[in-house]
Protein backbone atom coordinates (compact mmCIF):
# COMPACT_ATOMS: atom_id res chain seq x y z
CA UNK A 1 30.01 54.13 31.00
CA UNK A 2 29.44 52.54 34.48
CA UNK A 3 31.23 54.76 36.38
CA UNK A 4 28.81 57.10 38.44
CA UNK A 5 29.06 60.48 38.02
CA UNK A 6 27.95 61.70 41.44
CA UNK A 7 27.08 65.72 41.29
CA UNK A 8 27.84 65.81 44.88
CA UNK A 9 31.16 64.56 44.26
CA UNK A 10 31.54 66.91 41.60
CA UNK A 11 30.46 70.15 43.92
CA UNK A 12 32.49 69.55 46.79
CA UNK A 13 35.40 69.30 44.15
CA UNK A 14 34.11 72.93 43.02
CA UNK A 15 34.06 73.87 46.59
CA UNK A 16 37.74 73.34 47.31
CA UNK A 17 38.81 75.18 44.26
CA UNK A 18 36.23 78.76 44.52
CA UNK A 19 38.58 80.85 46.38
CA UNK A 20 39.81 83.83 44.32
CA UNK A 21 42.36 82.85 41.81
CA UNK A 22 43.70 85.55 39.16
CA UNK A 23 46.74 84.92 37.24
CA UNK A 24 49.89 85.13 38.63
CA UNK A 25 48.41 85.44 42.37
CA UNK A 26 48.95 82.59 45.45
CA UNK A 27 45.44 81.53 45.40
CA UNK A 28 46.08 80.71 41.42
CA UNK A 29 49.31 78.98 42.66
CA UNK A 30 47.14 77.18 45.13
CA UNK A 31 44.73 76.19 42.33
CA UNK A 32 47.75 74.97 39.99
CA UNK A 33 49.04 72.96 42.90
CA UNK A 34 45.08 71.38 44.13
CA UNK A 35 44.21 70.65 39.95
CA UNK A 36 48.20 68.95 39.63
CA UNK A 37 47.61 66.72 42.79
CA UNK A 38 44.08 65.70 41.39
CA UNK A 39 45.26 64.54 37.92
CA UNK A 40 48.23 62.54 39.49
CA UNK A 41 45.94 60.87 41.69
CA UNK A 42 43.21 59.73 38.74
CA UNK A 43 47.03 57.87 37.36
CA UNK A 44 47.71 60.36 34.65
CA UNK A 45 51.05 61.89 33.73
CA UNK A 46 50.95 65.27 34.65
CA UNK A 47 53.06 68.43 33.92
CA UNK A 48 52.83 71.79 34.55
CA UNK A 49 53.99 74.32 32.12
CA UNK A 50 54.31 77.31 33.38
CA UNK A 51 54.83 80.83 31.22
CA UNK A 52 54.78 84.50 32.00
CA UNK A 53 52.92 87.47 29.86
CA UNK A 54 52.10 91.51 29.96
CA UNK A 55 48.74 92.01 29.73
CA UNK A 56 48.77 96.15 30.56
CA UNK A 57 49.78 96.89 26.84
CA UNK A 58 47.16 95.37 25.28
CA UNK A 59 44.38 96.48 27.82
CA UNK A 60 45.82 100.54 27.04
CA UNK A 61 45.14 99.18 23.14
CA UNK A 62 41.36 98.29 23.76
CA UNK A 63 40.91 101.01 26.02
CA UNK A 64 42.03 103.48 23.47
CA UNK A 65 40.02 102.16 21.38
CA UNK A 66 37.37 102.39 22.75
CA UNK A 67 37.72 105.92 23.47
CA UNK A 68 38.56 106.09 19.90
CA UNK A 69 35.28 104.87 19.01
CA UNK A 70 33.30 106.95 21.41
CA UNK A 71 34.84 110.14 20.01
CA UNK A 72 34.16 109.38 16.36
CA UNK A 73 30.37 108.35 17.18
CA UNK A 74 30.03 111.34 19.02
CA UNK A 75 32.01 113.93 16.04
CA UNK A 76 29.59 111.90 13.54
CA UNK A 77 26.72 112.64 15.58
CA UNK A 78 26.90 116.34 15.66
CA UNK A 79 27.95 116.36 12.37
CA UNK A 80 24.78 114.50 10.72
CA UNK A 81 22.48 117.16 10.96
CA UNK A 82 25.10 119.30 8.62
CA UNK A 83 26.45 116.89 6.58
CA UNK A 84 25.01 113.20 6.57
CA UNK A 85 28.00 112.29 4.24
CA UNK A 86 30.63 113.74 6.49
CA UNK A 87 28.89 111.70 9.67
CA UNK A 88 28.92 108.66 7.79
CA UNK A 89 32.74 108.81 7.14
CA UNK A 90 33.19 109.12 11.04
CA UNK A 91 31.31 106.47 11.63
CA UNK A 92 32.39 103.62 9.72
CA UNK A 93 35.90 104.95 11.19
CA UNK A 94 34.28 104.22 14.56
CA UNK A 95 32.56 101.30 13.24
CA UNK A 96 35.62 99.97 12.18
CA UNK A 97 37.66 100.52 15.08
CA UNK A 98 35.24 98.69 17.06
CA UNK A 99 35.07 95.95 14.92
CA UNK A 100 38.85 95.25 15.27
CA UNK A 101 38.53 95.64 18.85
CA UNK A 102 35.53 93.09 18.93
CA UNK A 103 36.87 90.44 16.13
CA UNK A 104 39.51 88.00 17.84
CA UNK A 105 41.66 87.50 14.84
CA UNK A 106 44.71 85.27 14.96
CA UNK A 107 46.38 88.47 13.85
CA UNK A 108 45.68 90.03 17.00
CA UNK A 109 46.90 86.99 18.99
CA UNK A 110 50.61 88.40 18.64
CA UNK A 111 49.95 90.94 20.79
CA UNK A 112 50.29 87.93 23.87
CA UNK A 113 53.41 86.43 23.10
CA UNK A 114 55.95 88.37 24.91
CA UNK A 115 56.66 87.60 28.30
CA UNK A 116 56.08 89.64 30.87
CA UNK A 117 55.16 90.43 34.87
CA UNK A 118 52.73 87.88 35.49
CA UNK A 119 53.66 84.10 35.61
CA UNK A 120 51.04 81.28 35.80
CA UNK A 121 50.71 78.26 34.51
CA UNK A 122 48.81 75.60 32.36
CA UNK A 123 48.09 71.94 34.09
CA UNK A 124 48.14 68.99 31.90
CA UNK A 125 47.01 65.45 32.56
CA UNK A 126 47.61 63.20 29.80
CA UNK A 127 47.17 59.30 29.47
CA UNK A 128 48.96 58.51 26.16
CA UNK A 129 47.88 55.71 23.45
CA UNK A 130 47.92 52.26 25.40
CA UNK A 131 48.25 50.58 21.84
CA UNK A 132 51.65 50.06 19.50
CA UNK A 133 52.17 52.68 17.30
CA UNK A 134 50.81 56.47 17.08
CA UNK A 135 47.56 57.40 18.38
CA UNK A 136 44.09 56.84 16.08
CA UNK A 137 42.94 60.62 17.35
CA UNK A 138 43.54 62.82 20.10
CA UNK A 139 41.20 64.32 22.59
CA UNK A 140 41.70 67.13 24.51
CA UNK A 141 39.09 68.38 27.15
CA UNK A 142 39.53 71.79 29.09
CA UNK A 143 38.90 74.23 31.96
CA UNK A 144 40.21 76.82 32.90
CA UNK A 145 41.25 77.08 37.16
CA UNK A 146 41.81 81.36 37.42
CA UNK A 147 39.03 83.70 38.20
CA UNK A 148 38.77 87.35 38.45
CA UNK A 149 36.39 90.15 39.69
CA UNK A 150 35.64 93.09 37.78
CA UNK A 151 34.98 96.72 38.54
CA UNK A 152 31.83 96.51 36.58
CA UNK A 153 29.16 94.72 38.03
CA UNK A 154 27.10 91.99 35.59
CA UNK A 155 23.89 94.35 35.10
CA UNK A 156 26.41 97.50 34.44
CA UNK A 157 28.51 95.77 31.67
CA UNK A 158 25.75 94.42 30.56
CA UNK A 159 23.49 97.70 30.49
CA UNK A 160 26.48 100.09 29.17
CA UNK A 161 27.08 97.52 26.26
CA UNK A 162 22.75 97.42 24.89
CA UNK A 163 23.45 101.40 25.21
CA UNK A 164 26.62 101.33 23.13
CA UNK A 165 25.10 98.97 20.61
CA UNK A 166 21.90 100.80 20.59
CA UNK A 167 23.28 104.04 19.96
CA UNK A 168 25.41 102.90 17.50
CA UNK A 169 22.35 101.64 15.39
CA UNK A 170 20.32 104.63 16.15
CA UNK A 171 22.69 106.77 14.83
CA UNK A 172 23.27 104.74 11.87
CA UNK A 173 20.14 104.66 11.07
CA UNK A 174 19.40 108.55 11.43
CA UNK A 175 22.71 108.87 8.88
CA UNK A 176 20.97 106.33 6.27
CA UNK A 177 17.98 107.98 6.25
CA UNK A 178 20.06 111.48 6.07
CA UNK A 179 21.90 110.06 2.71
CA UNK A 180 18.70 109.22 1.23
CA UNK A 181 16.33 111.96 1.95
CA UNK A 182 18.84 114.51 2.01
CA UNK A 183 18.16 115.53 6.03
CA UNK A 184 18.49 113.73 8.76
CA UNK A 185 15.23 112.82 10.27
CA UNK A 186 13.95 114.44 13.66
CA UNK A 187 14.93 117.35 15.86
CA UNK A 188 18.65 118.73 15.36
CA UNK A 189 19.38 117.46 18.90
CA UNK A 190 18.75 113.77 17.78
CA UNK A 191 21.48 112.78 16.34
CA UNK A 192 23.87 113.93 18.78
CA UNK A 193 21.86 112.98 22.14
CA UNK A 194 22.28 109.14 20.23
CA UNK A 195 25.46 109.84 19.71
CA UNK A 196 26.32 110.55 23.12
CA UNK A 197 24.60 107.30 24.39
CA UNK A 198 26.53 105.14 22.42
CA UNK A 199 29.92 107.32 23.56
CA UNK A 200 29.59 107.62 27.31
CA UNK A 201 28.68 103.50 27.27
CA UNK A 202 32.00 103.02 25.56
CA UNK A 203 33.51 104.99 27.68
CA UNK A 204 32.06 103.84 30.35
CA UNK A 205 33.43 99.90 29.07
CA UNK A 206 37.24 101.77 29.16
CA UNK A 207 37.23 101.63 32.26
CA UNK A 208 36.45 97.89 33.35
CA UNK A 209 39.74 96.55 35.19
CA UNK A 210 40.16 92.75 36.89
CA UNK A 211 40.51 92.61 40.14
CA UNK A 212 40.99 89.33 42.62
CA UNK A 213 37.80 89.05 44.59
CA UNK A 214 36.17 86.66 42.78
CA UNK A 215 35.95 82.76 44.22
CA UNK A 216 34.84 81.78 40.79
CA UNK A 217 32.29 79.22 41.53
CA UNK A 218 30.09 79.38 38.92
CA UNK A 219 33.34 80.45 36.55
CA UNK A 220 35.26 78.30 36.26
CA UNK A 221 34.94 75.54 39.74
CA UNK A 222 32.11 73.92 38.20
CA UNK A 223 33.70 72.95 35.24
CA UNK A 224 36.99 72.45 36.71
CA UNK A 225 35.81 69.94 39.37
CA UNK A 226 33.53 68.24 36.01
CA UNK A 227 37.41 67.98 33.98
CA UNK A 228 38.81 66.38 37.26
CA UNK A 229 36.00 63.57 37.54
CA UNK A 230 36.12 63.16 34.16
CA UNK A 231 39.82 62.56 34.24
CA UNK A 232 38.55 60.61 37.02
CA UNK A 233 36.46 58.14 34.58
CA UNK A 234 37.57 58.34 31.11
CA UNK A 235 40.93 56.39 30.98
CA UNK A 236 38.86 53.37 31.53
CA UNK A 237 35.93 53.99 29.02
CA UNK A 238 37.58 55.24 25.52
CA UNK A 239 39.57 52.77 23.29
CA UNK A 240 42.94 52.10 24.11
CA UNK A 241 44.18 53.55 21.00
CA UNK A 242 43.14 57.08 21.79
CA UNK A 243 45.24 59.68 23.54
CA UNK A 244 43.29 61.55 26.33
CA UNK A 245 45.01 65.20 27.13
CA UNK A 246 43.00 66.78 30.14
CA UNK A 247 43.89 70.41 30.30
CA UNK A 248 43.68 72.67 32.97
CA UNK A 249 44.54 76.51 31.68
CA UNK A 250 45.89 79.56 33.41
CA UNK A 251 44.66 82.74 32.04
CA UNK A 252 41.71 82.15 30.78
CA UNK A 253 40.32 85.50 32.06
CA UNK A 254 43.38 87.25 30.57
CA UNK A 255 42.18 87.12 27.35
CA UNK A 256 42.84 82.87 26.69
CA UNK A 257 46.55 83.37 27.10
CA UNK A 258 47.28 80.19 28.55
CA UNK A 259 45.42 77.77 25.79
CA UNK A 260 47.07 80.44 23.49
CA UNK A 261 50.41 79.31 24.72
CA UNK A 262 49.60 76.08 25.37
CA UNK A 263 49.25 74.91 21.59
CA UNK A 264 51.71 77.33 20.20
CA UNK A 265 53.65 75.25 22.00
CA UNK A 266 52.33 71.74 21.00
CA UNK A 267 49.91 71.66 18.48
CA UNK A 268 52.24 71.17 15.60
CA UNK A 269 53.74 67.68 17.55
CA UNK A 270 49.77 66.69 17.60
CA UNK A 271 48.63 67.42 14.19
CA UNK A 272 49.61 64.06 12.67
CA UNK A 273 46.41 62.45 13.76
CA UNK A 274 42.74 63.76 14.13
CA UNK A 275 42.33 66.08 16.45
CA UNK A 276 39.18 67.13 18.88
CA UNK A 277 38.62 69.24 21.91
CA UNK A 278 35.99 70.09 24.12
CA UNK A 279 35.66 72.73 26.45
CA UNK A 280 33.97 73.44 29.59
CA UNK A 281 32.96 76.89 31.03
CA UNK A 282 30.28 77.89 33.54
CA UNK A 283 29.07 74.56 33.75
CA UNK A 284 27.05 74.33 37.00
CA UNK A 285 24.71 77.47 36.81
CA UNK A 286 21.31 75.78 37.75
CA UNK A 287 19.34 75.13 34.53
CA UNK A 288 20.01 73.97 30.98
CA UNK A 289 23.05 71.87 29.53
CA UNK A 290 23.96 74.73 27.14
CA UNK A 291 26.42 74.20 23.64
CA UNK A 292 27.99 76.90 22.53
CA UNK A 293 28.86 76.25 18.91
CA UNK A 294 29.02 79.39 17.07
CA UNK A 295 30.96 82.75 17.79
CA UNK A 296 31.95 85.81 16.66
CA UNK A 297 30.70 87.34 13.21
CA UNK A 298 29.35 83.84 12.19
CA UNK A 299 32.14 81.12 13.00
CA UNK A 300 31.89 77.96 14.20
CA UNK A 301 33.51 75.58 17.10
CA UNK A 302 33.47 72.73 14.96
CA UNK A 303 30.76 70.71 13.20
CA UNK A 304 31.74 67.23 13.93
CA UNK A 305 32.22 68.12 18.14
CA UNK A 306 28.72 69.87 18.14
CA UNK A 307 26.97 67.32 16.54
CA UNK A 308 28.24 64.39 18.75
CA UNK A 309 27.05 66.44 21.39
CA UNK A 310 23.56 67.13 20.20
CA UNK A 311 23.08 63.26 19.58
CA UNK A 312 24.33 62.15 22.81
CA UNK A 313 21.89 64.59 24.29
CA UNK A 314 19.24 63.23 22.41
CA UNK A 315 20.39 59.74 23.55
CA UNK A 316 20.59 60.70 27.45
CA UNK A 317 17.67 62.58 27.82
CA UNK A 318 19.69 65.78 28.35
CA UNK A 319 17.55 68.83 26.98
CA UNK A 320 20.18 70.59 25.56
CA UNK A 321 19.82 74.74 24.20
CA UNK A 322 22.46 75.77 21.86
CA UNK A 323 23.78 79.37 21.90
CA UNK A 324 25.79 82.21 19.95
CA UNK A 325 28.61 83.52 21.62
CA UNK A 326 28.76 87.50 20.59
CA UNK A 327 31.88 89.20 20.07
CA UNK A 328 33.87 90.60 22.66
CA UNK A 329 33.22 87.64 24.81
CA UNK A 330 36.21 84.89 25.24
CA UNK A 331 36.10 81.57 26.03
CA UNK A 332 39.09 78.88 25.59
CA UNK A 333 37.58 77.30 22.21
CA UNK A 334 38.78 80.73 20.35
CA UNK A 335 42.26 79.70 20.16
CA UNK A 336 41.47 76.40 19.33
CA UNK A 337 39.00 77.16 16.59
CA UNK A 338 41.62 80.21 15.22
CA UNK A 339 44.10 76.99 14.48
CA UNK A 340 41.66 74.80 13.08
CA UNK A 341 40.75 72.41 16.31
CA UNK A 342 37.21 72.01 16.65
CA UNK A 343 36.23 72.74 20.31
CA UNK A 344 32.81 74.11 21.27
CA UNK A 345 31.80 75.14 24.69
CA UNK A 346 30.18 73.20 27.16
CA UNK A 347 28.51 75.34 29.83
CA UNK A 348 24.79 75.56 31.46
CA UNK A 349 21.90 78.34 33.13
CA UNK A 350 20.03 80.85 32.24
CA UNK A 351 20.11 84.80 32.66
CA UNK A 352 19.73 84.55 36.94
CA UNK A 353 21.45 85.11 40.31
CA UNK A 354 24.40 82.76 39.70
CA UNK A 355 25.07 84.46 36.39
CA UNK A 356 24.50 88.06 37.14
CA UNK A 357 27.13 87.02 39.83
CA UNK A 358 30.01 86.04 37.79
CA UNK A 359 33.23 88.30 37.66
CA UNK A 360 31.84 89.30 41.24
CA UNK A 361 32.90 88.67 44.69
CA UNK A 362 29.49 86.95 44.88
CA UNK A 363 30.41 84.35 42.38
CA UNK A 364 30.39 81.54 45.17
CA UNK A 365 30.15 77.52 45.13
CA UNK A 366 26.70 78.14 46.69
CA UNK A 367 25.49 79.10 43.39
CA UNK A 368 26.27 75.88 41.59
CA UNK A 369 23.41 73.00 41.32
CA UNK A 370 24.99 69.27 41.95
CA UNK A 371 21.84 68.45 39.22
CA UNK A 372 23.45 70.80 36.47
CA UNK A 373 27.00 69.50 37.43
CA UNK A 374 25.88 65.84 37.04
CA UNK A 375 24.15 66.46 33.49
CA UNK A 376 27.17 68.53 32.15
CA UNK A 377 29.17 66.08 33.41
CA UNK A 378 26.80 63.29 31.86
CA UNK A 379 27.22 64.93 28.71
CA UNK A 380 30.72 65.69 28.37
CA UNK A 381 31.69 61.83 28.91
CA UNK A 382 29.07 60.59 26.47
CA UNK A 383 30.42 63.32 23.58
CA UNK A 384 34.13 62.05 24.28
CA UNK A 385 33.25 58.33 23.98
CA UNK A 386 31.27 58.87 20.82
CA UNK A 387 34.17 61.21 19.86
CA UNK A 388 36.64 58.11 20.57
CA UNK A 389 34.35 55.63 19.21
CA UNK A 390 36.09 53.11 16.39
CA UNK A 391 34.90 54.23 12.53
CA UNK A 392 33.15 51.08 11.49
């Protein structure tokens, strides 16, 4: 690995790519044009693949869900006082409504298939097997290019979501103890004022909309300018037998619709040999490398991916602080893990301006640390040529 990796380099990459960028818009056409011309220039073949998709029928689904789930908290909460049992039939209802909404289930990934309005696309780079014969393995790393505002500033999704979950477990508490002692506990206004937290926060959540104000520094330029330099650097340092995919989704911030799409389309034709991906997101938020490796109600990105990337860490002098990604929260490794592709998330920072500023108009390149870039990018290149590395 002699190649520098120059942070720099890497930001002024991020720089010409964090101008706002949702789906289907002529600054993401702009993007898809800037990531094509990089990967043709670092000699890879490169397509672009474009595909269209509705997004407004699934967003009325979550919404009304949510509002589902707000007015069954709130019914169970002015029952509980009355009748503990009745309350806690409304609100496993709501409990469970929520939990479909929150669960990404491959199920639910049908719901993104038909075409629709908006038309993107996905970037690929790929520099095939140099050696006779099939790959050994396959490696795909990823980034997503789109970005998007939202209506709902960090600290107020944030805030409304602790309130919804809070409430929630208040008032599921208040029931328990209602089923066991026979009353519920407290003043007969408890139970409902709980309730009502947790239901004006999730109503509160129905109405977050994207919007196109966002220059997406911090998500996703960082890591897009650390898969460019990568694609950059890497033909020349794994074995000659490996096939290198570099892909560059559309979007990501529409709920992972263009990795979806991407291996419906072509994961059966690369299933005949092993199989890895990595993926980058937020990388460049000033602080810790951070590996996501767990999601969701328990699941994982893949063993084998995570633990290449702890031990290079180790081996570079990288501190390295591994996280849980809660539900409700999408990155591109979902799709991947829902087929069986291992692919944690690479990403880095702590709870501070840059973060608070993502999905804002104030998510700008300014925010991103050349240091962070460079030790992201560090460790992505050291996990894919251990990844790549010959079985002896």
């Amino acid at each position: 690995m002699d190649a520098p990796l120059d942070g720099a380099r890497i930001l002024e990459t991020a720089r010409g790519v964090a101008f706002p960028r949702y789906p289907g818009t002529q600054g993401d056409r702009r993007a898809i044009e800037i990531v094509g011309r990089e990967l043709r220039a670092a000699g890879l073949e490169v397509r672009t693949e474009e595909f269209s998709y509705d997004l407004a029928p699934v967003m009325l689904l979550l919404r009304a869900a949510l509002v589902a789930t707000a007015l069954a908290l709130l019914a169970a909460g002015w029952l509980a006082a009355a009748t503990p049992a009745g309350a806690a039939v409304l609100l496993l209802a709501g409990l469970a409504v929520g939990g479909l909404l929150l669960a990404w289930s491959p199920g639910a990934e049908r719901l993104y298939r038909a075409a629709g309005p908006t038309v993107t696309a996905n970037v690929v780079g790929r520099r095939p097997s140099r050696s006779a014969g099939p790959p050994r393995l396959r490696l795909v790393l990823v980034a997503h290019h789109d970005s998007k505002s939202q209506n709902l500033t960090f600290p107020v999704r944030m805030g409304l979501t602790l309130a919804a979950i809070g409430g929630t477990a208040g008032l599921a508490l208040l029931v328990l103890l209602g089923l066991a002692g026979g009353a519920v506990p407290g003043p007969a206004w408890l139970a409902p004022a709980v309730a009502a937290v947790a239901a004006l926060a999730l109503s509160g959540l129905a109405t977050l909309r994207s919007e196109n104000r966002s220059p997406g520094g911090v998500d996703n330029g960082g890591s897009l300018a650390i898969l460019l330099e990568l694609a950059r650097v890497l033909p020349a340092e794994v074995p000659d037998d490996v096939e290198l995919i570099f892909l560059s989704t559309g979007a990501e911030e529409d709920h992972m619709v263009g990795a979806m799409r991407w291996l419906d389309a072509h994961l059966d034709g690369l299933r005949d040999r092993p199989l890895f991906a990595l993926n980058l997101d937020g990388a460049g938020s000033p602080g810790t490398a951070v590996l996501i490796a767990r999601y969701g109600f328990g699941r994982s990105f893949g063993k084998t991916v995570s633990a290449a990337t702890a031990g290079c860490a180790r081996k570079l002098g990288i501190p390295l602080r591994r996280i849980w990604m809660p539900p409700a929260i999408g990155v591109d490794g979902i799709p991947f893990a829902h087929r069986g592709v291992e692919c944690p998330t690479l990403s880095s920072g702590s709870l501070g301006r840059a973060t608070i500023a993502v999905h804002s108009r104030h998510d700008v390149a300014d925010h991103l640390d050349p240091d962070a870039l460079a030790r992201v990018a560090r460790l992505a290149r050291g996990v894919a040529v251990e990844i790549c590395r010959p079985s002896t």
